[in-house]
N, C-alpha and C. Protein backbone atom coordinates (compact mmCIF):
# COMPACT_ATOMS: atom_id res chain seq x y z
N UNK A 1 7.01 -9.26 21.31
CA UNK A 1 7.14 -7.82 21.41
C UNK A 1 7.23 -7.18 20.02
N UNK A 2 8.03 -8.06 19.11
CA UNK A 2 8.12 -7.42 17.85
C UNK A 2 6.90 -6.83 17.06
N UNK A 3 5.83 -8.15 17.10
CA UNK A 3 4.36 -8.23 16.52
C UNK A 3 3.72 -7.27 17.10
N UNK A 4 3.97 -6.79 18.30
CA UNK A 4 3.11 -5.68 19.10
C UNK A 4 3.23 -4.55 18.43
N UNK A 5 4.86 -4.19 18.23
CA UNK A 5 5.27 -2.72 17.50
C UNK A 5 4.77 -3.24 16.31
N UNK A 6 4.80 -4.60 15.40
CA UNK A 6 4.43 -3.95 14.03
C UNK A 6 3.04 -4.11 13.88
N UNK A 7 2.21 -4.29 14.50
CA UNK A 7 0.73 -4.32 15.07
C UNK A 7 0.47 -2.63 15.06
N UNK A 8 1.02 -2.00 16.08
CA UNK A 8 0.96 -0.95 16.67
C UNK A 8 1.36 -0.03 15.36
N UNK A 9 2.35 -0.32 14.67
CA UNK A 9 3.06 1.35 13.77
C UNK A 9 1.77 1.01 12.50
N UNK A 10 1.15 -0.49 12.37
CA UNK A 10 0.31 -0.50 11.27
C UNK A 10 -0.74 0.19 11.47
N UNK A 11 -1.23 -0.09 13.22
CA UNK A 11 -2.72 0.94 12.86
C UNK A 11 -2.18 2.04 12.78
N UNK A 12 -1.43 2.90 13.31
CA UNK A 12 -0.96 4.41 13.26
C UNK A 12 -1.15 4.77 11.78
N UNK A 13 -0.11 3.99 11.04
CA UNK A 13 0.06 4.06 9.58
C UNK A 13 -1.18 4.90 9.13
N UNK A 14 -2.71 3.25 9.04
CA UNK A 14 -3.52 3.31 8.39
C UNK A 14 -4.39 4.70 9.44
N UNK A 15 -4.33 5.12 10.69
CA UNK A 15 -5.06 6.21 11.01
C UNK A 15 -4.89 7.25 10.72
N UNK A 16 -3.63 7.37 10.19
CA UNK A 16 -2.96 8.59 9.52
C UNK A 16 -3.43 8.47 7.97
N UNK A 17 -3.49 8.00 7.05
CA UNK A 17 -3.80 7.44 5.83
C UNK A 17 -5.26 8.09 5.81
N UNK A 18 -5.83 7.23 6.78
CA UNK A 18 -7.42 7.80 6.73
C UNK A 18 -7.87 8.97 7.13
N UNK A 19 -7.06 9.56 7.55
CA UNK A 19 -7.22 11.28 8.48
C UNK A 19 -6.51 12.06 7.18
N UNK A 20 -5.71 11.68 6.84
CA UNK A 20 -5.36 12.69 5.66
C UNK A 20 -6.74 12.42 4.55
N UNK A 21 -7.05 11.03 3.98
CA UNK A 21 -7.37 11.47 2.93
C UNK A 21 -9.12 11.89 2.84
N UNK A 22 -9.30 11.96 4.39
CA UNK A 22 -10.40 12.18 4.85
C UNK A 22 -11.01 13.67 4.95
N UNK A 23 -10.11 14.75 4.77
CA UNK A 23 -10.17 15.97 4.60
C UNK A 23 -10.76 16.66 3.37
N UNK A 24 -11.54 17.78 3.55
CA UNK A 24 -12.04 18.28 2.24
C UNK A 24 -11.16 18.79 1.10
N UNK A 25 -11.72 18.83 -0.02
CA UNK A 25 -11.10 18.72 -1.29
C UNK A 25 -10.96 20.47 -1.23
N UNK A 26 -9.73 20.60 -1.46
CA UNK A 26 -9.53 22.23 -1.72
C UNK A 26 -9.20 22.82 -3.32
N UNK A 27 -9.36 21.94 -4.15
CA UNK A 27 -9.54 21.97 -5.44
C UNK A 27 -10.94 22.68 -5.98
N UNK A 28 -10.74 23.56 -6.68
CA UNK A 28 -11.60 24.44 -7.06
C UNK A 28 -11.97 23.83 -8.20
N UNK A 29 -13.49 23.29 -8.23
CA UNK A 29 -14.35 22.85 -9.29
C UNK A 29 -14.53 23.71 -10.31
N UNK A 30 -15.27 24.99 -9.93
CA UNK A 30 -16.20 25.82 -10.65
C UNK A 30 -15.24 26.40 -11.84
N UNK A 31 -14.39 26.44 -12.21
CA UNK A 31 -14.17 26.91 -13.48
C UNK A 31 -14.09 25.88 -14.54
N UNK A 32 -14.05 24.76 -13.72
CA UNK A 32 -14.13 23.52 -14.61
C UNK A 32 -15.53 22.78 -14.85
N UNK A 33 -16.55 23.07 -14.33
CA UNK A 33 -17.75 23.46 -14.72
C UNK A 33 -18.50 24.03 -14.93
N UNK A 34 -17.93 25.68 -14.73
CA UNK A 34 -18.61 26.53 -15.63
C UNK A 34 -18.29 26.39 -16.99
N UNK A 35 -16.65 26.27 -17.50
CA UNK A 35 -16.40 25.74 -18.88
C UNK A 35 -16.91 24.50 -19.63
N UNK A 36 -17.76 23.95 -18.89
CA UNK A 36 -18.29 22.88 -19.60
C UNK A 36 -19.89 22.47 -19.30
N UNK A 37 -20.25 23.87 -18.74
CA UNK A 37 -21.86 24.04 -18.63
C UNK A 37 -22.40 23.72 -19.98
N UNK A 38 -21.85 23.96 -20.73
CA UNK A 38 -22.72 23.93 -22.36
C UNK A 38 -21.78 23.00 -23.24
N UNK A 39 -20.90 22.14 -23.31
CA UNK A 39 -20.14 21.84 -23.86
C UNK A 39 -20.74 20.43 -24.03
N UNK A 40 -20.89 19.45 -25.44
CA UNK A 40 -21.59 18.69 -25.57
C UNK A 40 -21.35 17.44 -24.59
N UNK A 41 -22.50 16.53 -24.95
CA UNK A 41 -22.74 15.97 -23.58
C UNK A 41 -21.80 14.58 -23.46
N UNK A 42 -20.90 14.27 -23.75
CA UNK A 42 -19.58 13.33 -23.62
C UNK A 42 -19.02 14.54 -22.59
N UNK A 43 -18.41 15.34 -23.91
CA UNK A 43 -17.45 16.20 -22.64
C UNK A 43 -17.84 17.17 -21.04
N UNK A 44 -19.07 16.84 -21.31
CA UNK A 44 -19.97 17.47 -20.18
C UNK A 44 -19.98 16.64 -18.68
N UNK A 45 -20.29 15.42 -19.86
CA UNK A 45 -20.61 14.18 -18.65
C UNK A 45 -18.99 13.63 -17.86
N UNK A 46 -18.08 13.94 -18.89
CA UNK A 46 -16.57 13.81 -18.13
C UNK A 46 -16.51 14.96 -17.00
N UNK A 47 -16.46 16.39 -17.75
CA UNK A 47 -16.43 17.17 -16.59
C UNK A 47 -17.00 16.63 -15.39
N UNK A 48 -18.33 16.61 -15.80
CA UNK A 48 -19.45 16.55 -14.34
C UNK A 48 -19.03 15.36 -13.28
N UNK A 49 -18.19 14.28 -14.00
CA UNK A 49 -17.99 12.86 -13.49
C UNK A 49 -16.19 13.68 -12.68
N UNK A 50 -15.67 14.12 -13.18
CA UNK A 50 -14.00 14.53 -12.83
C UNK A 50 -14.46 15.66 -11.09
N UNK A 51 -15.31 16.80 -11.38
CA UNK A 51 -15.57 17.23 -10.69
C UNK A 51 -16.65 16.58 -9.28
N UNK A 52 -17.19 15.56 -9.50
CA UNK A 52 -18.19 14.75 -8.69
C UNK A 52 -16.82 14.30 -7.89
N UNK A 53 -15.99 13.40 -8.56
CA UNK A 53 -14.83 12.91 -7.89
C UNK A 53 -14.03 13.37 -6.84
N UNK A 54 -13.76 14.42 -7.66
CA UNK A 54 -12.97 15.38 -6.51
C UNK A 54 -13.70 15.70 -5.10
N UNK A 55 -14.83 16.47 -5.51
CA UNK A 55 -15.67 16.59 -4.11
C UNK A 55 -15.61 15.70 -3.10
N UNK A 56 -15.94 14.38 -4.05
CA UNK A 56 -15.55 13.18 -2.60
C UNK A 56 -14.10 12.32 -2.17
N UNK A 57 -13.40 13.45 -3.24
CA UNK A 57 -11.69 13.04 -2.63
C UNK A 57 -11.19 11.59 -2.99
N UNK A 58 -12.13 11.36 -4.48
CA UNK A 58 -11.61 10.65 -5.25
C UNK A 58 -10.45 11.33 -6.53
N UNK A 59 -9.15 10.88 -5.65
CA UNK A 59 -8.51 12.24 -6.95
C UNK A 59 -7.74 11.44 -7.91
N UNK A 60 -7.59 9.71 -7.84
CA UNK A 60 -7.40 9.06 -8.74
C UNK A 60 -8.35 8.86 -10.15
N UNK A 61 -9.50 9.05 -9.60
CA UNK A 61 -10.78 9.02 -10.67
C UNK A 61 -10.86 10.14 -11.45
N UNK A 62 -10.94 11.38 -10.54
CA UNK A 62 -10.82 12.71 -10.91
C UNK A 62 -9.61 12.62 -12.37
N UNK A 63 -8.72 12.46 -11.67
CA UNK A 63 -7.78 12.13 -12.91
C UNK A 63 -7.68 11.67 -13.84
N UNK A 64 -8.42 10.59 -14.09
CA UNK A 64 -8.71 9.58 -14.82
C UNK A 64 -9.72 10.25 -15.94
N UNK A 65 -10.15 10.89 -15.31
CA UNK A 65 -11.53 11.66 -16.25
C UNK A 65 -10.61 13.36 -16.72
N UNK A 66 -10.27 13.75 -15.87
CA UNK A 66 -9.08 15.00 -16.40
C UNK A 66 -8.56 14.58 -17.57
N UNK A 67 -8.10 13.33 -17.50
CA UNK A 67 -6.51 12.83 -18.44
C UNK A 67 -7.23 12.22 -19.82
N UNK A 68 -8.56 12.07 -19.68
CA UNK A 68 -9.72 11.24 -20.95
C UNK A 68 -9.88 12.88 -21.38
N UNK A 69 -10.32 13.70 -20.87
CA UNK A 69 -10.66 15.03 -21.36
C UNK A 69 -9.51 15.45 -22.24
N UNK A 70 -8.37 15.71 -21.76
CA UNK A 70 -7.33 16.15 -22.24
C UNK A 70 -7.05 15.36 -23.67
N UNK A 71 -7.53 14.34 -23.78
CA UNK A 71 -7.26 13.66 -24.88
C UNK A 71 -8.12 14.12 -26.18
N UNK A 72 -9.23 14.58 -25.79
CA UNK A 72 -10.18 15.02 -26.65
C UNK A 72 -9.73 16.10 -27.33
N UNK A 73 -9.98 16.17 -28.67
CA UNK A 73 -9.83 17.07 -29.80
C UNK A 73 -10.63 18.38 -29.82
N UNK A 74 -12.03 18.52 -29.65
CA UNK A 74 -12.88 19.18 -29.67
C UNK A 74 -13.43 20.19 -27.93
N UNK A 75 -11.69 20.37 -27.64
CA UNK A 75 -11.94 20.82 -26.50
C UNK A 75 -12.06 22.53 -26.95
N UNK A 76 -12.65 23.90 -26.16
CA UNK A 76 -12.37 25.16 -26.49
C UNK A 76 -10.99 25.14 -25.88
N UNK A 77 -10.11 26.37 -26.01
CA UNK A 77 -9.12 26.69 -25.54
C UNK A 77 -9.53 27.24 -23.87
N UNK A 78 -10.75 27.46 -23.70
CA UNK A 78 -11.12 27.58 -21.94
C UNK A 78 -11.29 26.48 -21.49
N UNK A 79 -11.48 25.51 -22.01
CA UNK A 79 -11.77 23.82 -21.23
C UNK A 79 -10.62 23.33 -21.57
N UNK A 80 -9.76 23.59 -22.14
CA UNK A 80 -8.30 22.86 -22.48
C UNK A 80 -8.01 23.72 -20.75
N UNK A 81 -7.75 24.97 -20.53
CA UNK A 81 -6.81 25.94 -20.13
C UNK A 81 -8.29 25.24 -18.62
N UNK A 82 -8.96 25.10 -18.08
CA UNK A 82 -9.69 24.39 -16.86
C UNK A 82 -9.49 23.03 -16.63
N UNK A 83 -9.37 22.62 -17.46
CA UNK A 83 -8.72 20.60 -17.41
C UNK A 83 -7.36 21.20 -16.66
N UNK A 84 -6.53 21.98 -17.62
CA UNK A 84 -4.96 21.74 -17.35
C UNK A 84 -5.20 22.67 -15.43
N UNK A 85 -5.27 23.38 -15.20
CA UNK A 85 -5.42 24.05 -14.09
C UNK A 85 -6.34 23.28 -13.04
N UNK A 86 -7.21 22.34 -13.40
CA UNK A 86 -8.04 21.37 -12.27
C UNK A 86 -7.03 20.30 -12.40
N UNK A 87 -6.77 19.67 -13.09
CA UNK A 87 -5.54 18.62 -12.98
C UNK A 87 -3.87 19.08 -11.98
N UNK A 88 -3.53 20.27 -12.15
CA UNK A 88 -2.77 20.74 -11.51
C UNK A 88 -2.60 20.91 -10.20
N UNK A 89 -4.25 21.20 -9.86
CA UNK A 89 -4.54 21.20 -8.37
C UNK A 89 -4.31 19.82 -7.76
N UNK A 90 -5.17 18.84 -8.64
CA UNK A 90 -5.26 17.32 -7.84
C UNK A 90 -4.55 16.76 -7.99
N UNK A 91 -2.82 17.00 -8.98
CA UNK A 91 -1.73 16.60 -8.57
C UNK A 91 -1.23 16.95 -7.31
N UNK A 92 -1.52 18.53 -7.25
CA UNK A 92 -0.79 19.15 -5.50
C UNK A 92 -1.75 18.47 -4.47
N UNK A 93 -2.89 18.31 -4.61
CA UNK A 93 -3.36 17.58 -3.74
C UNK A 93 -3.04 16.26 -2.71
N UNK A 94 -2.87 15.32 -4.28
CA UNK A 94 -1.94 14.14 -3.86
C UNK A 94 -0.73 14.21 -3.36
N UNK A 95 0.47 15.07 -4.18
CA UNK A 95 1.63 15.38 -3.51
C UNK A 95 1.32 15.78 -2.05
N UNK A 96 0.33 16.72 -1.31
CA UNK A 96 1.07 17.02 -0.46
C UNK A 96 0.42 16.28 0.84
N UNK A 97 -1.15 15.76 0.35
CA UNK A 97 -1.28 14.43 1.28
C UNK A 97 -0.25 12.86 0.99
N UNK A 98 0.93 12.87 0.68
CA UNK A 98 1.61 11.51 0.53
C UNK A 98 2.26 12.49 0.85
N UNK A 99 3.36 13.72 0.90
CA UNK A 99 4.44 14.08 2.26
C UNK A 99 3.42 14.39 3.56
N UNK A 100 2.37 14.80 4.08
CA UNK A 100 2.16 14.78 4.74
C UNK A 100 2.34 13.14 5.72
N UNK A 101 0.89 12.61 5.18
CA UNK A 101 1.50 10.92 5.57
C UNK A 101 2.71 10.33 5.85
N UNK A 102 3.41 10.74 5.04
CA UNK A 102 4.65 10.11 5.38
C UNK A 102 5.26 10.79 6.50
N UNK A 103 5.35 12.10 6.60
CA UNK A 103 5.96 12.87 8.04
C UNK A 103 4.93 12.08 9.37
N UNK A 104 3.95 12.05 9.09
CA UNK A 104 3.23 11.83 10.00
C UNK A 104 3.76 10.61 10.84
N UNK A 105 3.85 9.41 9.46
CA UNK A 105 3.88 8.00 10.29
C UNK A 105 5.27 8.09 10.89
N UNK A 106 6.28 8.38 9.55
CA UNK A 106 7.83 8.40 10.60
C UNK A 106 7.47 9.02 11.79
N UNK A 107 7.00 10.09 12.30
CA UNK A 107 6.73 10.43 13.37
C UNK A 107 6.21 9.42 14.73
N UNK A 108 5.25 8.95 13.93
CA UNK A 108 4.35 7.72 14.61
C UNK A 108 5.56 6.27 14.82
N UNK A 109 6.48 6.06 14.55
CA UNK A 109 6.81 5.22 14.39
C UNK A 109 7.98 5.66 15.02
N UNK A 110 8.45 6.51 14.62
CA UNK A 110 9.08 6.89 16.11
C UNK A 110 8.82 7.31 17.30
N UNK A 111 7.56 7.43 17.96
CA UNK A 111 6.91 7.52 19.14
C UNK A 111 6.69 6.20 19.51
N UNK A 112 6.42 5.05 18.70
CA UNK A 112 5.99 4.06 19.42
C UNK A 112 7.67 3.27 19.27
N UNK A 113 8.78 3.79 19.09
CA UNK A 113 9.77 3.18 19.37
C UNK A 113 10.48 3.08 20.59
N UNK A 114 10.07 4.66 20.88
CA UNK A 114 10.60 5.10 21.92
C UNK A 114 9.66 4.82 23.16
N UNK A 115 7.95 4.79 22.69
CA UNK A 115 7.33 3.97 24.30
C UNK A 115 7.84 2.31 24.17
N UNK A 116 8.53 2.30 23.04
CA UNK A 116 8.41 0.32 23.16
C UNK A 116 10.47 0.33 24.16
N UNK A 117 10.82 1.24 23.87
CA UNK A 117 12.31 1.39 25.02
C UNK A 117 13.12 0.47 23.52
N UNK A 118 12.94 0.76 22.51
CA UNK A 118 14.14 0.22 21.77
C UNK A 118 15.45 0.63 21.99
């Protein structure tokens, strides 16, 4: 019976996992590639690679390419001030799909406690 519930709260877990991070990206690209429409082609090709990411709700990558940008010297003060404000978003992003998830499964995990009659 045990293996059943932890069988059971795992797929919930992972259906919840995949339903959150399966949702569209509400992170606003376009100021972070309009600021780097013309901006040489390293820092171009980061933008274009940070913003590709996001779209497909890669927001670890996204980041990854935000946080390489930010490092760069030869940023304008509008691509400094679009990094910091696109990075901001796909922190809230993550934050609020990992409390979501988590409300979700405790939820889930307490529904299948209570059909299992614990």
């Amino acid at each position: 019976m045990k293996i059943m519930q932890c069988i059971l709260t795992a797929t919930a877990a992972a259906s919840l996992i995949l339903t959150a991070c399966s949702k569209k990206s509400s992170v606003d690209t376009a100021p972070l590639e309009k600021s780097f429409s013309s901006a040489e082609s390293t820092n171009k090709s980061s933008a274009d690679k940070a913003a590709s990411a996001i779209k497909a709700g890669d927001y670890s990558g996204a980041m990854a390419e935000l946080k390489t940008l930010t490092s760069r010297a030869k940023l304008t003060p509008e691509q400094q001030q679009a990094v910091k404000d696109t990075l901001a978003q796909v922190q809230q992003q993550l934050t609020d799909a990992a409390s979501k998830v988590g409300k979700e499964a405790e939820k889930a995990a307490s529904n299948i406690q209570k059909s299992l009659g614990k």
